[in-house]
Protein backbone atom coordinates (compact mmCIF):
# COMPACT_ATOMS: atom_id res chain seq x y z
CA UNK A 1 -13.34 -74.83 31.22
CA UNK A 2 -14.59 -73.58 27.60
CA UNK A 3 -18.28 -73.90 28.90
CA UNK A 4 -20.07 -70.67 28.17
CA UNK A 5 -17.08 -69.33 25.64
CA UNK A 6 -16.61 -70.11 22.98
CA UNK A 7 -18.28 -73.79 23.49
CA UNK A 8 -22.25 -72.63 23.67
CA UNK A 9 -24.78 -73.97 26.22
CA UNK A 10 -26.39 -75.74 23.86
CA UNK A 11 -23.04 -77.61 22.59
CA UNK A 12 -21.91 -78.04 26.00
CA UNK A 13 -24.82 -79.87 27.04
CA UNK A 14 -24.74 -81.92 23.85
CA UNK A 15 -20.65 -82.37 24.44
CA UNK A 16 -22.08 -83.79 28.37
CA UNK A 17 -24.40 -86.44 26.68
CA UNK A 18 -21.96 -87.78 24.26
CA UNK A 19 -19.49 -88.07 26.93
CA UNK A 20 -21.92 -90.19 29.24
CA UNK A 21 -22.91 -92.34 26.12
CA UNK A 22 -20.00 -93.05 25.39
CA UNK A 23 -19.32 -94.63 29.04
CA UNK A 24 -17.15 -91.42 30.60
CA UNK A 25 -18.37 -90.62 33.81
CA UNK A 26 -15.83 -88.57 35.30
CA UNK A 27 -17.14 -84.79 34.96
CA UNK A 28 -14.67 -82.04 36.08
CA UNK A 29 -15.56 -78.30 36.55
CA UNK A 30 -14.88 -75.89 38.91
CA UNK A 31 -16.70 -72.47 40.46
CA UNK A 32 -14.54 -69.99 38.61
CA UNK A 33 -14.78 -71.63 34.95
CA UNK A 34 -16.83 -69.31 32.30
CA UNK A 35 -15.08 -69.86 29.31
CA UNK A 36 -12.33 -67.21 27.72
CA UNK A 37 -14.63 -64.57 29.11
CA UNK A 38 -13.08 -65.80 32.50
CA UNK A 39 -10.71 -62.85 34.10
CA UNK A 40 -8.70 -63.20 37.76
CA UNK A 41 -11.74 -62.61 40.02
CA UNK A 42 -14.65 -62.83 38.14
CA UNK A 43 -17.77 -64.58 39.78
CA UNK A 44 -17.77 -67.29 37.44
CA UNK A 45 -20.26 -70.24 38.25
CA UNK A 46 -21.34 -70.31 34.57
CA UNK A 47 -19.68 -73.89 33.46
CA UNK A 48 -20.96 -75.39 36.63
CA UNK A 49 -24.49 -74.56 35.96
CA UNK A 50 -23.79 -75.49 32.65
CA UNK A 51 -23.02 -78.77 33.66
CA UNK A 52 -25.89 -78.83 36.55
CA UNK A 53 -28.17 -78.65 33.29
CA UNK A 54 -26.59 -81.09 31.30
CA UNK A 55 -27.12 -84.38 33.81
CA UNK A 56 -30.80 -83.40 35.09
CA UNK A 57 -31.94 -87.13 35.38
CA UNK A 58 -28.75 -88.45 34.61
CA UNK A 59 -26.75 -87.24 37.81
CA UNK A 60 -26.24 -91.01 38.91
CA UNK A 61 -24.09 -91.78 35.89
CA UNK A 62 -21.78 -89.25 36.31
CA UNK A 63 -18.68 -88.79 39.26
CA UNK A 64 -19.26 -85.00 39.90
CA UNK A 65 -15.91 -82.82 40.52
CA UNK A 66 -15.70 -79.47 41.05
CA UNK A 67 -13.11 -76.91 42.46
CA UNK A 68 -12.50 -74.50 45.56
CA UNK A 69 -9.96 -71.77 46.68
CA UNK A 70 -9.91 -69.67 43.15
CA UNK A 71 -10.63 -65.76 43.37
CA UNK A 72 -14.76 -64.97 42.96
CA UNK A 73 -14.53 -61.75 43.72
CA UNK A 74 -12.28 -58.38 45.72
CA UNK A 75 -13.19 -59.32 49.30
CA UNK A 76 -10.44 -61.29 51.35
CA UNK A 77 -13.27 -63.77 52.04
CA UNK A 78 -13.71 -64.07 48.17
CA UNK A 79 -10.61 -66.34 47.84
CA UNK A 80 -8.27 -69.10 49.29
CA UNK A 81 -9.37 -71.91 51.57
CA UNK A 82 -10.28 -70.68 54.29
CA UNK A 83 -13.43 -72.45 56.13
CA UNK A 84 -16.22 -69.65 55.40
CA UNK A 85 -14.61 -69.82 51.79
CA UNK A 86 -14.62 -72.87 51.17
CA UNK A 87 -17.65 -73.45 53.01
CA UNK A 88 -20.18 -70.50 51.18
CA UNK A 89 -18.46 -71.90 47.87
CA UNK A 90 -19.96 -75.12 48.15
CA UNK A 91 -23.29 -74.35 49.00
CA UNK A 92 -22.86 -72.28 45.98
CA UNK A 93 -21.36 -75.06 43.61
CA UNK A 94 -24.21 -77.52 44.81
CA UNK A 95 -27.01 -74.96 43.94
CA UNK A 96 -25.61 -74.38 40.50
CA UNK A 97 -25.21 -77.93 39.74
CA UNK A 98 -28.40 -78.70 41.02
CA UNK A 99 -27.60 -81.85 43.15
CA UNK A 100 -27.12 -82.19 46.87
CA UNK A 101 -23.86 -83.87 46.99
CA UNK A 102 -20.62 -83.28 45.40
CA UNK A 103 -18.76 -86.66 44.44
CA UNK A 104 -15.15 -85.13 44.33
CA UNK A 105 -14.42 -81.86 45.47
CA UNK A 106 -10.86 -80.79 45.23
CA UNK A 107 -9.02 -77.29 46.63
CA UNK A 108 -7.94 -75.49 43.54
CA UNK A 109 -4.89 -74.28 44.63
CA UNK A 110 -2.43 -74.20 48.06
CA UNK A 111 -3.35 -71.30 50.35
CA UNK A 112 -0.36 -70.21 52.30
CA UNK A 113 -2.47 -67.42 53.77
CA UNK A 114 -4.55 -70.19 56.07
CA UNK A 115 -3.52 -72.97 57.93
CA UNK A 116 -3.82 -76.22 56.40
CA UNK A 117 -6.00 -77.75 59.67
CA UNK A 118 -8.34 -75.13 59.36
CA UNK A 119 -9.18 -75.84 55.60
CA UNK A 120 -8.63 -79.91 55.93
CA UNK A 121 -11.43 -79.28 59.04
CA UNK A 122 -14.01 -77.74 56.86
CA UNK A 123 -13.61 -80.41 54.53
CA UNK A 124 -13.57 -83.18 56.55
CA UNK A 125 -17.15 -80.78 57.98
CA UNK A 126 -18.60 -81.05 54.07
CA UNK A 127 -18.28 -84.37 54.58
CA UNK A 128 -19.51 -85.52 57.49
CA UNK A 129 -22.85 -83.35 56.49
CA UNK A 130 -23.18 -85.88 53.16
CA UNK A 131 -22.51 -82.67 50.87
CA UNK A 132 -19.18 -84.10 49.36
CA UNK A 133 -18.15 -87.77 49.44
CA UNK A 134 -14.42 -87.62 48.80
CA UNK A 135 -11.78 -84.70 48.95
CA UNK A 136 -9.10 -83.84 46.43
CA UNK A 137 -6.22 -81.90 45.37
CA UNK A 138 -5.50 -79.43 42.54
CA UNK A 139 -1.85 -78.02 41.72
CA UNK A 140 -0.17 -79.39 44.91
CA UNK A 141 3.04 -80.93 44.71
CA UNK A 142 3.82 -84.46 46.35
CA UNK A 143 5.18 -82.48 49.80
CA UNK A 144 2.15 -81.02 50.03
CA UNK A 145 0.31 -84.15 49.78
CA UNK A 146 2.07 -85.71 52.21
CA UNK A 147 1.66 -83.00 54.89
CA UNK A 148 -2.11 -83.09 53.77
CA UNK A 149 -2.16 -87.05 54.34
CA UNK A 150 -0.62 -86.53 57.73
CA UNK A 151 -2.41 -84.23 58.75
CA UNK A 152 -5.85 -86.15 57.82
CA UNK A 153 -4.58 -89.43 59.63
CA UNK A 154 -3.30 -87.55 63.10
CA UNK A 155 -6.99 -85.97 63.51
CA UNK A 156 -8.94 -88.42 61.69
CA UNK A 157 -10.50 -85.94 58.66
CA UNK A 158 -11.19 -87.04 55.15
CA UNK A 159 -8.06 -87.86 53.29
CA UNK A 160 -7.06 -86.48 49.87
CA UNK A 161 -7.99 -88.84 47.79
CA UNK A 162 -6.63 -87.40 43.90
CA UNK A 163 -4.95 -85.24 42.65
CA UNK A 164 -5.14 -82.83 39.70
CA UNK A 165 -1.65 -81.39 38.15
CA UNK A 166 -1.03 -80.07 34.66
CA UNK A 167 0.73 -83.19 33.12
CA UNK A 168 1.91 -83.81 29.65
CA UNK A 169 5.22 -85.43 27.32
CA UNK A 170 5.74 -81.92 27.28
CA UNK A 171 5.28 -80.69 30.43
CA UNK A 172 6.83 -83.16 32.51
CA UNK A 173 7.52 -80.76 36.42
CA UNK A 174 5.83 -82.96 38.19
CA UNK A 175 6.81 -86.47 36.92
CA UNK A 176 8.94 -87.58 40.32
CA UNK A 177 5.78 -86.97 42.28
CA UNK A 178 4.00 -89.82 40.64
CA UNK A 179 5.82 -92.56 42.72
CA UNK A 180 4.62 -91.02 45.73
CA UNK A 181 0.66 -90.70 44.57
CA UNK A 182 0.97 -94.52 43.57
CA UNK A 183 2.45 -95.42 46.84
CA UNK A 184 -0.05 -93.64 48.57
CA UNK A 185 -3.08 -94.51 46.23
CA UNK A 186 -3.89 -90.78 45.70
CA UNK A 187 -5.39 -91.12 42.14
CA UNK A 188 -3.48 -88.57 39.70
CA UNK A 189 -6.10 -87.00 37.17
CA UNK A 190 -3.96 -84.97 35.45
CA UNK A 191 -5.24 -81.59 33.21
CA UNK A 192 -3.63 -80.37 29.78
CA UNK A 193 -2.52 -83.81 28.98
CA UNK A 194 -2.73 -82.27 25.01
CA UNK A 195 -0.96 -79.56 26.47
CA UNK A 196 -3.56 -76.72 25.57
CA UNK A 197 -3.86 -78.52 21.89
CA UNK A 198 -0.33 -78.30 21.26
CA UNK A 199 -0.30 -82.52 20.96
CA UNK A 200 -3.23 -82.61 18.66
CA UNK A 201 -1.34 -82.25 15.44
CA UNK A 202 -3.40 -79.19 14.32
CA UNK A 203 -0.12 -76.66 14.20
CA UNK A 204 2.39 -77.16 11.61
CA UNK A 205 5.81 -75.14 11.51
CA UNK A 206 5.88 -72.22 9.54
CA UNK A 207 1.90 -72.16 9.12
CA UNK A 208 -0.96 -69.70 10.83
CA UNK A 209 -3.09 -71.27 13.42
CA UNK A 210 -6.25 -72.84 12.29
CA UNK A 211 -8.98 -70.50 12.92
CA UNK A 212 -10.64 -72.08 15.76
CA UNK A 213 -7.80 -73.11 17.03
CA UNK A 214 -6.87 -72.15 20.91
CA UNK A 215 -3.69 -70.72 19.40
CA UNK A 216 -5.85 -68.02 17.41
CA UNK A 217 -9.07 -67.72 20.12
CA UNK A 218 -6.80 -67.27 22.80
CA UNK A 219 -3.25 -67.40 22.91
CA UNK A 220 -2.58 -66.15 26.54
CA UNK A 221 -3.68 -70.40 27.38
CA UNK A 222 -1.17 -71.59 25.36
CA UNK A 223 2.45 -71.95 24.56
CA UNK A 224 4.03 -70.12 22.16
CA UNK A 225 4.85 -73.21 19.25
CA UNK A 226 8.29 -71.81 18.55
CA UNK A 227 11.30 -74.15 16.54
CA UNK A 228 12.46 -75.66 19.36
CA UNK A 229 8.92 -76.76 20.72
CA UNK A 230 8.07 -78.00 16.64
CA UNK A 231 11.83 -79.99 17.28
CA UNK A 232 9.84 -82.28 19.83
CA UNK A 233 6.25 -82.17 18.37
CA UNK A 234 7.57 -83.76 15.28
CA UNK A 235 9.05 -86.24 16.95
CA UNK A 236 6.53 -86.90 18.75
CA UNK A 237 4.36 -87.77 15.51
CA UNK A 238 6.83 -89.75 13.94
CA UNK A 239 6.47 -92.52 16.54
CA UNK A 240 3.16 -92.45 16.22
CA UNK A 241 3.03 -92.70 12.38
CA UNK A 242 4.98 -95.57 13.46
CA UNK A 243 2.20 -97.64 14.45
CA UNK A 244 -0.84 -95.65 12.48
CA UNK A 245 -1.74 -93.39 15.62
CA UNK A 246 -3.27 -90.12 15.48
CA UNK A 247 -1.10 -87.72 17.69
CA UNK A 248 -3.97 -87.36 19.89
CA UNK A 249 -4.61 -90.65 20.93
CA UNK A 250 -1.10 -91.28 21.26
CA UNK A 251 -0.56 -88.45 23.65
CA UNK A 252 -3.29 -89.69 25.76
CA UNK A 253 -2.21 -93.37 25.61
CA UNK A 254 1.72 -92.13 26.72
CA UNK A 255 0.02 -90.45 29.80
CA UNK A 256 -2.48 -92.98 30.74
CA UNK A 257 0.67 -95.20 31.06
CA UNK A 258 2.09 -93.55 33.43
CA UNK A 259 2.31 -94.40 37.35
CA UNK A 260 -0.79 -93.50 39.79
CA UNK A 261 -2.61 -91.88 36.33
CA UNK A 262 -6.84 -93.31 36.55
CA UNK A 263 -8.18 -90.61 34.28
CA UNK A 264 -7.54 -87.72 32.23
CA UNK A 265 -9.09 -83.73 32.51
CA UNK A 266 -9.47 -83.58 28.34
CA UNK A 267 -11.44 -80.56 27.22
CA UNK A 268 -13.25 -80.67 24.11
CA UNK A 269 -15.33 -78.14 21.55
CA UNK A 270 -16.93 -80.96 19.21
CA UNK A 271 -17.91 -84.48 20.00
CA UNK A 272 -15.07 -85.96 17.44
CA UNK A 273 -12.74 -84.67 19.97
CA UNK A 274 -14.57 -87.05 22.93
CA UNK A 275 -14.50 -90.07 20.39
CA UNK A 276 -11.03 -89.39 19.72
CA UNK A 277 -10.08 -89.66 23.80
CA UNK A 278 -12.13 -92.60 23.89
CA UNK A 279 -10.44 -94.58 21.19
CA UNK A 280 -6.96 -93.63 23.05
CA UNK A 281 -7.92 -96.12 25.85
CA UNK A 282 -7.51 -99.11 23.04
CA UNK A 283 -4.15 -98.06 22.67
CA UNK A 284 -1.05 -99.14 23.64
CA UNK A 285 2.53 -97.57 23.57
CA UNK A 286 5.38 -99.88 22.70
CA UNK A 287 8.60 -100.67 25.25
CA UNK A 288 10.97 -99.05 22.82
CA UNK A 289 8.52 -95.70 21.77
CA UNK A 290 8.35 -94.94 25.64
CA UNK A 291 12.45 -94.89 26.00
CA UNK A 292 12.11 -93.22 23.55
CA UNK A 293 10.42 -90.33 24.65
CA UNK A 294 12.25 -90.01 27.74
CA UNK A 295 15.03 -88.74 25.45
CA UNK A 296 12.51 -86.66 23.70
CA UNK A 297 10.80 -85.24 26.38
CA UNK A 298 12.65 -85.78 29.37
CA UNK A 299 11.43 -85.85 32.79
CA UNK A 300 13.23 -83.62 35.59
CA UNK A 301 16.22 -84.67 36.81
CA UNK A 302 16.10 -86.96 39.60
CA UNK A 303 19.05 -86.87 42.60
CA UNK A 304 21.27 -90.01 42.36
CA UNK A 305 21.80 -92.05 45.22
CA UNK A 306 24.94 -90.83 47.09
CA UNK A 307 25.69 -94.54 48.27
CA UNK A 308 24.45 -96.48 45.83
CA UNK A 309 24.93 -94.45 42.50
């Protein structure tokens, strides 16, 4: 999403190459990312032709995703998932990424403005044409899911395969719609799982922002770190100085642990950042660390069982 600003062409295609060397091959973009320059409605389409540059001759080592449904532009037909939308959009996407075939390409956000059929329809169309090979879902809840599931079995259209929520220790919303995505092998690829950088261990209380941090580039993406916020970051690192883990890695390990999780969105501005994802798959989180942070960070609270308890 920082393709184009402040993350340079140049970088970005370098940041690409050490991703794929390093054996990640899940690439996720969308047709409104351009970086901090991005504003609601903008044409965007700069990261994805980023990214269309960055695996010319190396397209078969990468599992392509991009998005669908965001504003591009004023016109009613500029937004939403609708099937001319969603359908112009793609044609779009596939141009700027240079390939014919998208691997993964998932509806950016619910449209209550058109029925669900008619955009599950034009999917299930992109894929019977061999331009996208699996569908997926971006900031849908479990319900939603579920109606989308139905829907796909009663008229025999692509299923949703994934879905993409913002998921973190600290953001936790959406943590009772795991069980569901497990039970119904939807693959949960969640974004912000460093929660915009907050779970990186670069802010400290009572000190400025590091200069190139996303706290001082561009503060509208991210929390405010306030004392209460600093209460549960410093936890956070004092189990992980508990068994000689950098913050980050730790962070990633917690959420990789969780149910129906395959993969993680994790944005990066230097290649040290990509190596330090990477080493977060050799890690593991202990029994006791992981009640632990269920007091820390505590997911949403979950109806009891009127019979049972």
């Amino acid at each position: 999403m920082t393709f184009g600003d402040p993350v340079s062409e140049a970088d970005s295609i370098r940041l690409v190459h050490t991703a794929l060397d390093l054996g990640i091959n899940f690439i996720d973009t969308a047709n409104v990312y351009e970086g901090y320059r991005r504003v609601l409605g903008s044409a965007g389409g700069v990261s994805e032709e980023i990214v269309g540059k960055a695996l010319r001759g190396r397209r078969d080592a990468a599992i392509l995703a991009t998005k669908v449904g965001a504003p591009v532009g004023p016109g009613a037909q500029d937004r939403g998932l609708s099937a001319t939308h969603m359908l112009r959009e793609l044609d779009r996407s596939l141009q700027r990424l240079q390939t014919d075939y998208i691997d993964l390409y998932i509806v950016h956000w619910p449209d209550k403005h058109t029925p669900l059929e008619t955009s599950l329809a034009a999917l299930d169309q992109a894929v019977r044409a061999g331009k996208v090979r699996c569908v997926g879902a971006s900031n849908h809840s479990a319900a939603q899911l579920c109606r989308m599931l139905w829907l796909s079995d009663r008229h025999h259209w692509a299923p949703v395969v994934s879905s993409q929520i913002p998921y973190s220790m600290l953001r936790r919303e959406l943590h009772n719609d795991l069980d569901f995505c497990e039970e119904h092998q939807i693959a949960v690829t969640p974004y912000q799982p460093l929660q915009g950088g907050l779970l990186t261990g670069k802010y400290r209380r009572g000190q400025p922002p590091p200069d190139d941090s996303r706290l001082a580039e561009k503060p509208a993406w991210i929390w405010s770190p306030e004392d209460h916020l600093f209460d549960r970051l410093e936890a956070i690192e004092a189990l992980a100085r508990q068994i000689d883990l950098p913050l980050v890695q730790y962070a990633l390990a917690w959420t990789l642990a969780q149910p129906a999780i395959t993969s993680l969105v994790v944005g990066a501005k230097q290649a040290e950042q990509i190596e330090d994802a990477v080493a977060a798959l050799d890690a593991t989180i202990p029994e006791e660390h992981l009640k632990q942070i269920e007091t820390i960070c505590p997911p949403p609270w979950r109806q009891p069982d009127p019979i049972r308890g």
